[in-house]
PDB file of N, CA and C in Angstrom:
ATOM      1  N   UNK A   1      16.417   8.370   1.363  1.00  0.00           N
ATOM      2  CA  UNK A   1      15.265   9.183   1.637  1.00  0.00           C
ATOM      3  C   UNK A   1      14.278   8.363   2.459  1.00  0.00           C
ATOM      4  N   UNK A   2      13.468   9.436   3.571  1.00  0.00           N
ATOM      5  CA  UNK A   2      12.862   8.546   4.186  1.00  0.00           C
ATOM      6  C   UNK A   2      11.222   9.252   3.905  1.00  0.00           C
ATOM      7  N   UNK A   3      10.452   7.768   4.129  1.00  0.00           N
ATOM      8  CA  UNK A   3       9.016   8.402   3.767  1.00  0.00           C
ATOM      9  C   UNK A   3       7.557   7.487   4.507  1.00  0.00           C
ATOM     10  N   UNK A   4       6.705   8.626   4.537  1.00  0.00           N
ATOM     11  CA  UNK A   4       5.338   8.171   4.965  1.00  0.00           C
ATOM     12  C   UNK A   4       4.699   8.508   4.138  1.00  0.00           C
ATOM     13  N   UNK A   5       4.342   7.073   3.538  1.00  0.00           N
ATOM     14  CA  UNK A   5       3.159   7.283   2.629  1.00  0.00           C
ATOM     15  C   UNK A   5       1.492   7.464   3.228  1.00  0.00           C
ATOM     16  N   UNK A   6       0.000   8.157   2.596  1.00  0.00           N
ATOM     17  CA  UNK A   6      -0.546   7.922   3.381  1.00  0.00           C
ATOM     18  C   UNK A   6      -1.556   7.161   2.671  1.00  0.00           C
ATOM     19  N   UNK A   7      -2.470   6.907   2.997  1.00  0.00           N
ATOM     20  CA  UNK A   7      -3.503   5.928   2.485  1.00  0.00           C
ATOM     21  C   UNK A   7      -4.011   5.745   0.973  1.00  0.00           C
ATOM     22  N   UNK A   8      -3.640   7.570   0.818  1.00  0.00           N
ATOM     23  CA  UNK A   8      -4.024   7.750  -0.641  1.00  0.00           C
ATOM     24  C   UNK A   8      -2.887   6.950  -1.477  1.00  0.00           C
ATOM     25  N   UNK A   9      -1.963   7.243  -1.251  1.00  0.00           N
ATOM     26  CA  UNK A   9      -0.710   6.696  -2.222  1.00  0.00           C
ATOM     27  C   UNK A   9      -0.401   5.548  -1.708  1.00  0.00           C
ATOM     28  N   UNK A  10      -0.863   4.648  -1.030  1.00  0.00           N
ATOM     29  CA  UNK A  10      -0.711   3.195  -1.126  1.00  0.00           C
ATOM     30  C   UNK A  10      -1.900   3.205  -2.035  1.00  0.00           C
ATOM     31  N   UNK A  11      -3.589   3.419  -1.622  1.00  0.00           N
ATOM     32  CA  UNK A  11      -4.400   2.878  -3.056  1.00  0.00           C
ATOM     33  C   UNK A  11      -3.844   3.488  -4.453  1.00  0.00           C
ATOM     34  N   UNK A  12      -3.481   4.445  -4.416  1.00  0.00           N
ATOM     35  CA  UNK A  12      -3.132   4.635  -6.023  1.00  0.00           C
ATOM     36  C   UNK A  12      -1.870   3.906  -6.567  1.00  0.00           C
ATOM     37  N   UNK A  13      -1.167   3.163  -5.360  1.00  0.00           N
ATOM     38  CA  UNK A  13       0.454   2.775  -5.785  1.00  0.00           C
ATOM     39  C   UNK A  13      -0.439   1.474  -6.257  1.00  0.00           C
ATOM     40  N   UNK A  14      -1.402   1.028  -5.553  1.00  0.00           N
ATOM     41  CA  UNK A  14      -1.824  -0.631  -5.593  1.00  0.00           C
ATOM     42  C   UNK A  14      -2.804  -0.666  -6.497  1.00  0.00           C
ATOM     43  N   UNK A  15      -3.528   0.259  -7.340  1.00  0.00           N
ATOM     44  CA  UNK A  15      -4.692  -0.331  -8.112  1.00  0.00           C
ATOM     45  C   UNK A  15      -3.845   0.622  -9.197  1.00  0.00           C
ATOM     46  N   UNK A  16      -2.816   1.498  -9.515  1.00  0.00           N
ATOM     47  CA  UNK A  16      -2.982   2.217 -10.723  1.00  0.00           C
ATOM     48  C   UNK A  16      -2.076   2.309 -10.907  1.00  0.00           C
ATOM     49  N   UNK A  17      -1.690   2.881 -11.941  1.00  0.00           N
ATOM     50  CA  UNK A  17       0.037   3.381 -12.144  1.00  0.00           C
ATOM     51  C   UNK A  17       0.060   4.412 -12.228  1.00  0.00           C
ATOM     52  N   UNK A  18       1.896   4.964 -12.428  1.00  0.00           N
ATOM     53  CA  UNK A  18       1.691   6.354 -11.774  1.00  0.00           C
ATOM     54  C   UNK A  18       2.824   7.107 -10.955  1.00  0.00           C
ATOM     55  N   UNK A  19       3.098   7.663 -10.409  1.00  0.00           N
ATOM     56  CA  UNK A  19       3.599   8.156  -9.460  1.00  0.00           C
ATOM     57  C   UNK A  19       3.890   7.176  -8.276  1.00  0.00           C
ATOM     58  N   UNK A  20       2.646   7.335  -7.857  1.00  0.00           N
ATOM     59  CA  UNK A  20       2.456   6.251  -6.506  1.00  0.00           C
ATOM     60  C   UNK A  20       2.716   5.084  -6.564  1.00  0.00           C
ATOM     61  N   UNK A  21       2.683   4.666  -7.270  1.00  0.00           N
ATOM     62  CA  UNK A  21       3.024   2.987  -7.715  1.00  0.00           C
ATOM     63  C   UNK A  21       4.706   3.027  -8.082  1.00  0.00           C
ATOM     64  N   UNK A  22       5.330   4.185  -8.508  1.00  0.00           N
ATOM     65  CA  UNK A  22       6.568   4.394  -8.635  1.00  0.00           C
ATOM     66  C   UNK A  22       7.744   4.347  -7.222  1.00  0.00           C
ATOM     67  N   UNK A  23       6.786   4.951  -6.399  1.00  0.00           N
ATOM     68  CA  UNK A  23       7.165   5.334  -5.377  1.00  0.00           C
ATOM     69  C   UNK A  23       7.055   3.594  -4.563  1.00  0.00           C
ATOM     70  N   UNK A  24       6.160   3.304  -4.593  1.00  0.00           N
ATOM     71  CA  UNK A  24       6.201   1.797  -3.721  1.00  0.00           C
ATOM     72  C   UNK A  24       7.149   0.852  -4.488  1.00  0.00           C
ATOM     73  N   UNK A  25       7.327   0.951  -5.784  1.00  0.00           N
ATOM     74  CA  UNK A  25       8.554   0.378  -6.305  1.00  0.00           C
ATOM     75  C   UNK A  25      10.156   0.904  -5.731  1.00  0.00           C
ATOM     76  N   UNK A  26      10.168   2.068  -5.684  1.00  0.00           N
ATOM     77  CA  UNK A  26      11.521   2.511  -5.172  1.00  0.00           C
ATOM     78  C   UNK A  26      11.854   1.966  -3.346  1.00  0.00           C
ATOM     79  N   UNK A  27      10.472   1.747  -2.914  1.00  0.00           N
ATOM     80  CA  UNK A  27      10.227   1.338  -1.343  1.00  0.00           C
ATOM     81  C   UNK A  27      11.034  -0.773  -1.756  1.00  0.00           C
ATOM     82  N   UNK A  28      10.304  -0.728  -2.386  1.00  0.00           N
ATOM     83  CA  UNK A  28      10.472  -2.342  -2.843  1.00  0.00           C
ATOM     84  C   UNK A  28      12.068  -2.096  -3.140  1.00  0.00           C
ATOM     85  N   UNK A  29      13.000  -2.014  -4.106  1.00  0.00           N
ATOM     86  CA  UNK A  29      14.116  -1.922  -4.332  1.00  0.00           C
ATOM     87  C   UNK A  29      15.162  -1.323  -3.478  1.00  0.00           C
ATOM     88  N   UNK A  30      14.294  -0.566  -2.335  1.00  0.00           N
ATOM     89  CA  UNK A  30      15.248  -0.341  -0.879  1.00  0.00           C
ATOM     90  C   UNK A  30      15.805   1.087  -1.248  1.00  0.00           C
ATOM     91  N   UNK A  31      15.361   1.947  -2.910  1.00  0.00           N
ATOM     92  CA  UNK A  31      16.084   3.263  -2.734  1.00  0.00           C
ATOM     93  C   UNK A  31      15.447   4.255  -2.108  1.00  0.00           C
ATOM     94  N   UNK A  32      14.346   3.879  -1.029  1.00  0.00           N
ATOM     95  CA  UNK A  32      13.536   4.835  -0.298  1.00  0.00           C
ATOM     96  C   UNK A  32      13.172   4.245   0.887  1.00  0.00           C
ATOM     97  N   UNK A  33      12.986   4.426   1.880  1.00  0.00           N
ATOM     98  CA  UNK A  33      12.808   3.565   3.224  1.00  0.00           C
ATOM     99  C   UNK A  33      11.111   4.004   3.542  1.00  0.00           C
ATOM    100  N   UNK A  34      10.604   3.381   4.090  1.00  0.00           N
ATOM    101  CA  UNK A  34       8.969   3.657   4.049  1.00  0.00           C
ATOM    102  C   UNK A  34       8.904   3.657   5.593  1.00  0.00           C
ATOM    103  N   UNK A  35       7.924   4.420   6.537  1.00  0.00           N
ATOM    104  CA  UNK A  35       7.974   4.844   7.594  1.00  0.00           C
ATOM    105  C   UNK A  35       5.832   3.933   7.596  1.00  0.00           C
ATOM    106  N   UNK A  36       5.792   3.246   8.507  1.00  0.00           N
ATOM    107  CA  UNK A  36       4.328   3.189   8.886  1.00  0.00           C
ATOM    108  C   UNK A  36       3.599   3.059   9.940  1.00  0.00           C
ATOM    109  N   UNK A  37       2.341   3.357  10.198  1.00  0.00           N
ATOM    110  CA  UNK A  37       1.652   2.918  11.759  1.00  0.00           C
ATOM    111  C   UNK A  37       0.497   1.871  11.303  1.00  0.00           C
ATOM    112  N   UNK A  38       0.598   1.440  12.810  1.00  0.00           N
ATOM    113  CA  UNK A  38      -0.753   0.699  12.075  1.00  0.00           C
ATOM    114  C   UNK A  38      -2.229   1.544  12.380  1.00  0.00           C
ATOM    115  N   UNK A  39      -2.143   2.196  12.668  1.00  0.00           N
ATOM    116  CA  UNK A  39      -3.287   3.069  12.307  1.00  0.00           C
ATOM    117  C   UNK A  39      -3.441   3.347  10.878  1.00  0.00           C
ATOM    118  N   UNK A  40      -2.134   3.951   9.968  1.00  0.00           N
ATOM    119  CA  UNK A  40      -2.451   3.752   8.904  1.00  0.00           C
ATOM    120  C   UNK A  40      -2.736   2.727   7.980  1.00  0.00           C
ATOM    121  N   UNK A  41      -2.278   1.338   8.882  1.00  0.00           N
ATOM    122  CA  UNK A  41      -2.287   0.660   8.124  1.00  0.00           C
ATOM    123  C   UNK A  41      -3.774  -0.125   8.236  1.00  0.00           C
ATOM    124  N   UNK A  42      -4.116   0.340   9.123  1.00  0.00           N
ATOM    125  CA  UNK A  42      -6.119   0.302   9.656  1.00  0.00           C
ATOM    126  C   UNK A  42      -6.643   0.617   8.896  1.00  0.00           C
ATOM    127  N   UNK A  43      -6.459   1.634   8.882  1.00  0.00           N
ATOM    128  CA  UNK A  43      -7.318   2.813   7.291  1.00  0.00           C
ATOM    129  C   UNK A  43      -7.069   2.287   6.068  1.00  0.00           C
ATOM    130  N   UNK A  44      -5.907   1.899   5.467  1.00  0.00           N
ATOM    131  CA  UNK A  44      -5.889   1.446   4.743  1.00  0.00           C
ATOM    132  C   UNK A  44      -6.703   0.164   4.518  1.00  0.00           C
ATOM    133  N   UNK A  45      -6.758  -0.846   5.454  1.00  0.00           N
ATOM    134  CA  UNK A  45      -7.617  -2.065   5.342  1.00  0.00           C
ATOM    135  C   UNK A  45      -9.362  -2.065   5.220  1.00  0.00           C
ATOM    136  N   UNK A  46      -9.741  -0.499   6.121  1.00  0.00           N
ATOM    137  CA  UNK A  46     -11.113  -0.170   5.923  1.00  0.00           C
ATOM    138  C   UNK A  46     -10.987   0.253   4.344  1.00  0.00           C
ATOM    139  N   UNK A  47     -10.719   1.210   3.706  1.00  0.00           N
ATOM    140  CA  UNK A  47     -10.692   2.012   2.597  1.00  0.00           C
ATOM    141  C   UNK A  47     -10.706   0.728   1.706  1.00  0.00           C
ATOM    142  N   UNK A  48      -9.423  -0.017   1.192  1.00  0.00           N
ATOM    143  CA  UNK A  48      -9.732  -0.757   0.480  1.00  0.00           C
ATOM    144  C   UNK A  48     -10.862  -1.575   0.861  1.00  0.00           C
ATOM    145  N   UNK A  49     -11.576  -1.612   1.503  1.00  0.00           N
ATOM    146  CA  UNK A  49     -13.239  -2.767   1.084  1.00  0.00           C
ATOM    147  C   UNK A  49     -14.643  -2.400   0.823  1.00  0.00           C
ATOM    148  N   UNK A  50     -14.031  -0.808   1.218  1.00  0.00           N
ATOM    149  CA  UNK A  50     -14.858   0.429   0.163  1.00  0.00           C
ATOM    150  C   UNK A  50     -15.396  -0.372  -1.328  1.00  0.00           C
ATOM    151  N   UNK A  51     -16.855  -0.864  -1.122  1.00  0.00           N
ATOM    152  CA  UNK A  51     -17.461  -0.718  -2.348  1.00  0.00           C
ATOM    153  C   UNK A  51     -16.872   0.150  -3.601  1.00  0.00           C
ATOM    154  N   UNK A  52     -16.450   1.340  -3.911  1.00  0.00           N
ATOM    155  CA  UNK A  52     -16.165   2.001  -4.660  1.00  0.00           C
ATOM    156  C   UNK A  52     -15.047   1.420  -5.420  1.00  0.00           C
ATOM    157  N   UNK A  53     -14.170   0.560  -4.734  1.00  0.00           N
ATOM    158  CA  UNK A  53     -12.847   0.337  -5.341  1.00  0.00           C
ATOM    159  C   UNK A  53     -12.697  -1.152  -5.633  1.00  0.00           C
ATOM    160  N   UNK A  54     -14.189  -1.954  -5.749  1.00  0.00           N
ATOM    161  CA  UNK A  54     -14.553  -3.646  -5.754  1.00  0.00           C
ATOM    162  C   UNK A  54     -14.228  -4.022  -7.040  1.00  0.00           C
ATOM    163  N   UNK A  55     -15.267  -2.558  -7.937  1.00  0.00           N
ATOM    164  CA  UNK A  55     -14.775  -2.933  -9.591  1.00  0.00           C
ATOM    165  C   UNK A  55     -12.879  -2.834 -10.387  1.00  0.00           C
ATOM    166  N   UNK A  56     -12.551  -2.251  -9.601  1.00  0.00           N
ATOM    167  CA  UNK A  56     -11.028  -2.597 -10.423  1.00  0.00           C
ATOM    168  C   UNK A  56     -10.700  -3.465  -9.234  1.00  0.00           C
ATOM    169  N   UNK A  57     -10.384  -3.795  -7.809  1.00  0.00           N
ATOM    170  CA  UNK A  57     -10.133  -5.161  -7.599  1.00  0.00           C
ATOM    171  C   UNK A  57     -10.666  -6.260  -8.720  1.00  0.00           C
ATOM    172  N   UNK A  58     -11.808  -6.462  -8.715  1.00  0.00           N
ATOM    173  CA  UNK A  58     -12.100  -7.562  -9.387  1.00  0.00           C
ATOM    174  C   UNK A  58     -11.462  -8.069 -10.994  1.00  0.00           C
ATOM    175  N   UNK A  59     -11.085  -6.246 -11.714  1.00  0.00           N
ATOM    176  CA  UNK A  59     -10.588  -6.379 -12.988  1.00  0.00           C
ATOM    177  C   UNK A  59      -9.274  -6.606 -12.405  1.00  0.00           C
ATOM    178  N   UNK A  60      -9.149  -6.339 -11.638  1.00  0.00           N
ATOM    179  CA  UNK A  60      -7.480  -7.094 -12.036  1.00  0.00           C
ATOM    180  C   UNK A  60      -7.118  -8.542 -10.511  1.00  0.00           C
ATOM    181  N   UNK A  61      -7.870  -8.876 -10.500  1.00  0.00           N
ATOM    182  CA  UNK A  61      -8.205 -10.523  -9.990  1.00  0.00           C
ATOM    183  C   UNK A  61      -7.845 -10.113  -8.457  1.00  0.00           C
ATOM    184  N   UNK A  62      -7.647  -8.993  -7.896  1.00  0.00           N
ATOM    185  CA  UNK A  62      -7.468  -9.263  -5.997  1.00  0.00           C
ATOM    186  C   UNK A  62      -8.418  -8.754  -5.669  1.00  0.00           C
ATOM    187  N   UNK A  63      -8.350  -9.051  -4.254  1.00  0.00           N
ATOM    188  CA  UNK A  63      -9.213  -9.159  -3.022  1.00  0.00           C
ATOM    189  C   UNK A  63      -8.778  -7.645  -2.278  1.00  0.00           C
ATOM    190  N   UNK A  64      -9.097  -7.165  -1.511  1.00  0.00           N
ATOM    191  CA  UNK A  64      -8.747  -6.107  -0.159  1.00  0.00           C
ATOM    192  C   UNK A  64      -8.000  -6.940   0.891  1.00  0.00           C
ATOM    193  N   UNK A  65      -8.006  -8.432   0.725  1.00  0.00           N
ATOM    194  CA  UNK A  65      -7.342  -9.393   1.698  1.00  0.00           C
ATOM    195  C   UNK A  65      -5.793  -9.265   1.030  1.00  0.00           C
ATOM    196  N   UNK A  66      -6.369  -9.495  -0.074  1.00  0.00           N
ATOM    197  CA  UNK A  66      -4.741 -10.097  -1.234  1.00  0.00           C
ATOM    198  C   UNK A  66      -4.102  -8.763  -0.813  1.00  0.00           C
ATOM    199  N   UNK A  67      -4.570  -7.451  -1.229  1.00  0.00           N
ATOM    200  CA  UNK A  67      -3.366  -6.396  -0.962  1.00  0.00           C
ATOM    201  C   UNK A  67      -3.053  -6.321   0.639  1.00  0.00           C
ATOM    202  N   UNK A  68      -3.855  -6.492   1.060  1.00  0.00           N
ATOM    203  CA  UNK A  68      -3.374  -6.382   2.810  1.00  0.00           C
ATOM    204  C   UNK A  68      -1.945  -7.027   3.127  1.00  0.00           C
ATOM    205  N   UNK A  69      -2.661  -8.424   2.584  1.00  0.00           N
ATOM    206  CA  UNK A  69      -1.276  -9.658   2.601  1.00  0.00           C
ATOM    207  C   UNK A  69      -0.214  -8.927   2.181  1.00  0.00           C
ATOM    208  N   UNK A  70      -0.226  -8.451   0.286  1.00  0.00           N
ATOM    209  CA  UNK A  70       0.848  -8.169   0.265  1.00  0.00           C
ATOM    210  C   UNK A  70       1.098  -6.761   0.762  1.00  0.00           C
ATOM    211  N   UNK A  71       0.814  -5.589   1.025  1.00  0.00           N
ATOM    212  CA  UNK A  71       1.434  -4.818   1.669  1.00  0.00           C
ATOM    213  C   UNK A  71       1.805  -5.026   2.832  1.00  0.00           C
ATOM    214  N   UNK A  72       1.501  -6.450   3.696  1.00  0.00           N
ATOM    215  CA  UNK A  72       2.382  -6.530   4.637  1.00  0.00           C
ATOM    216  C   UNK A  72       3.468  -7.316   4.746  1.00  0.00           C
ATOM    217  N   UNK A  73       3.726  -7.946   3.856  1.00  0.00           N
ATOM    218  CA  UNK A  73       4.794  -9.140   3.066  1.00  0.00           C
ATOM    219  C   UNK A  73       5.569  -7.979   2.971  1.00  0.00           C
ATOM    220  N   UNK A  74       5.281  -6.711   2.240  1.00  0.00           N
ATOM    221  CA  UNK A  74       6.141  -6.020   1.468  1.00  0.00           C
ATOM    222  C   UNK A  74       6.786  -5.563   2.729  1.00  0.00           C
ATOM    223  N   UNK A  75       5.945  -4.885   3.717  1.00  0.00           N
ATOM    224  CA  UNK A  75       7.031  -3.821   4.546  1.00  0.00           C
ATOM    225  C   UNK A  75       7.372  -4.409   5.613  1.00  0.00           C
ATOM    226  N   UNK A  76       7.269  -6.003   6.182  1.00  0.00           N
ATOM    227  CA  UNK A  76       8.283  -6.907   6.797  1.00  0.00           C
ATOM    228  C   UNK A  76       9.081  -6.273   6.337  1.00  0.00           C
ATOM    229  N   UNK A  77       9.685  -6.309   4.948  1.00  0.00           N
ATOM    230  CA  UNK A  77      10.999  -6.740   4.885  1.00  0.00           C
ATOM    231  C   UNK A  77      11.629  -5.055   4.375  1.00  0.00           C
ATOM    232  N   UNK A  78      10.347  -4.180   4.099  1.00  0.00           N
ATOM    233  CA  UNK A  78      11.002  -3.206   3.469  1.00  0.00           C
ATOM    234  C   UNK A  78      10.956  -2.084   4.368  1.00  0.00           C
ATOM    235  N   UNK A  79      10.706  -1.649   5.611  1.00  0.00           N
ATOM    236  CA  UNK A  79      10.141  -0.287   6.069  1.00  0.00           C
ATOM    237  C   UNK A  79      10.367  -0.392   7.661  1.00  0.00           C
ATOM    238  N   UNK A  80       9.759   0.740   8.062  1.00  0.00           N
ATOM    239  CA  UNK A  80       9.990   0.834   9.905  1.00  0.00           C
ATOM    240  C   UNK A  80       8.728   1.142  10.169  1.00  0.00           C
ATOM    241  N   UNK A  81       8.394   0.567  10.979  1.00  0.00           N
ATOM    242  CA  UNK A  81       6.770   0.330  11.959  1.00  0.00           C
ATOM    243  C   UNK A  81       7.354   1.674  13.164  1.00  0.00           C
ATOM    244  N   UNK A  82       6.206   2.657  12.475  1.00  0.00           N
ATOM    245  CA  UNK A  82       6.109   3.532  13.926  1.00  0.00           C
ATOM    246  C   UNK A  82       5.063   3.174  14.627  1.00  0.00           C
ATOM    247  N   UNK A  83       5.164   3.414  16.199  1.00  0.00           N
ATOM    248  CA  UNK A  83       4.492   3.081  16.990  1.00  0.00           C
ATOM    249  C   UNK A  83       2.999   3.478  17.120  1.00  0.00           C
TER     250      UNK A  83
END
């Protein structure tokens, strides 16, 4: 199966559990292929440094840097960069 996640379901895969967080696990284990741009992946980097979302970074010890890093660690190796 192939998929584009969009901004919403990377923050809910990365701060919560859930669905979305299910889904970036199945991306991680390779039984789903993940489709991305970097536009989305723009938005995503503004959104997470959204004041609103500082207090559960902080409860659970990352940064908006730390997930950047790793969501891009992750889809090196896991996904296809659309243009």
């Amino acid at each position: 199966m192939r998929l584009v996640l969009d901004v919403n379901v990377w923050i809910s895969g990365l701060l919560w559990q859930g669905v979305p967080k299910q889904i970036i696990g199945l991306a991680r284990s390779r039984t789903v292929t993940v489709f991305v741009s970097e536009p989305i992946l723009s938005e995503l980097e503004e959104v997470l440094a959204r004041t609103k979302f500082q207090s559960k970074m902080r409860s659970l010890g990352i940064t908006s840097q730390d997930l950047m890093h790793l969501v891009r660690q992750v889809l090196r190796s896991l996904c296809t960069c659309l243009g």
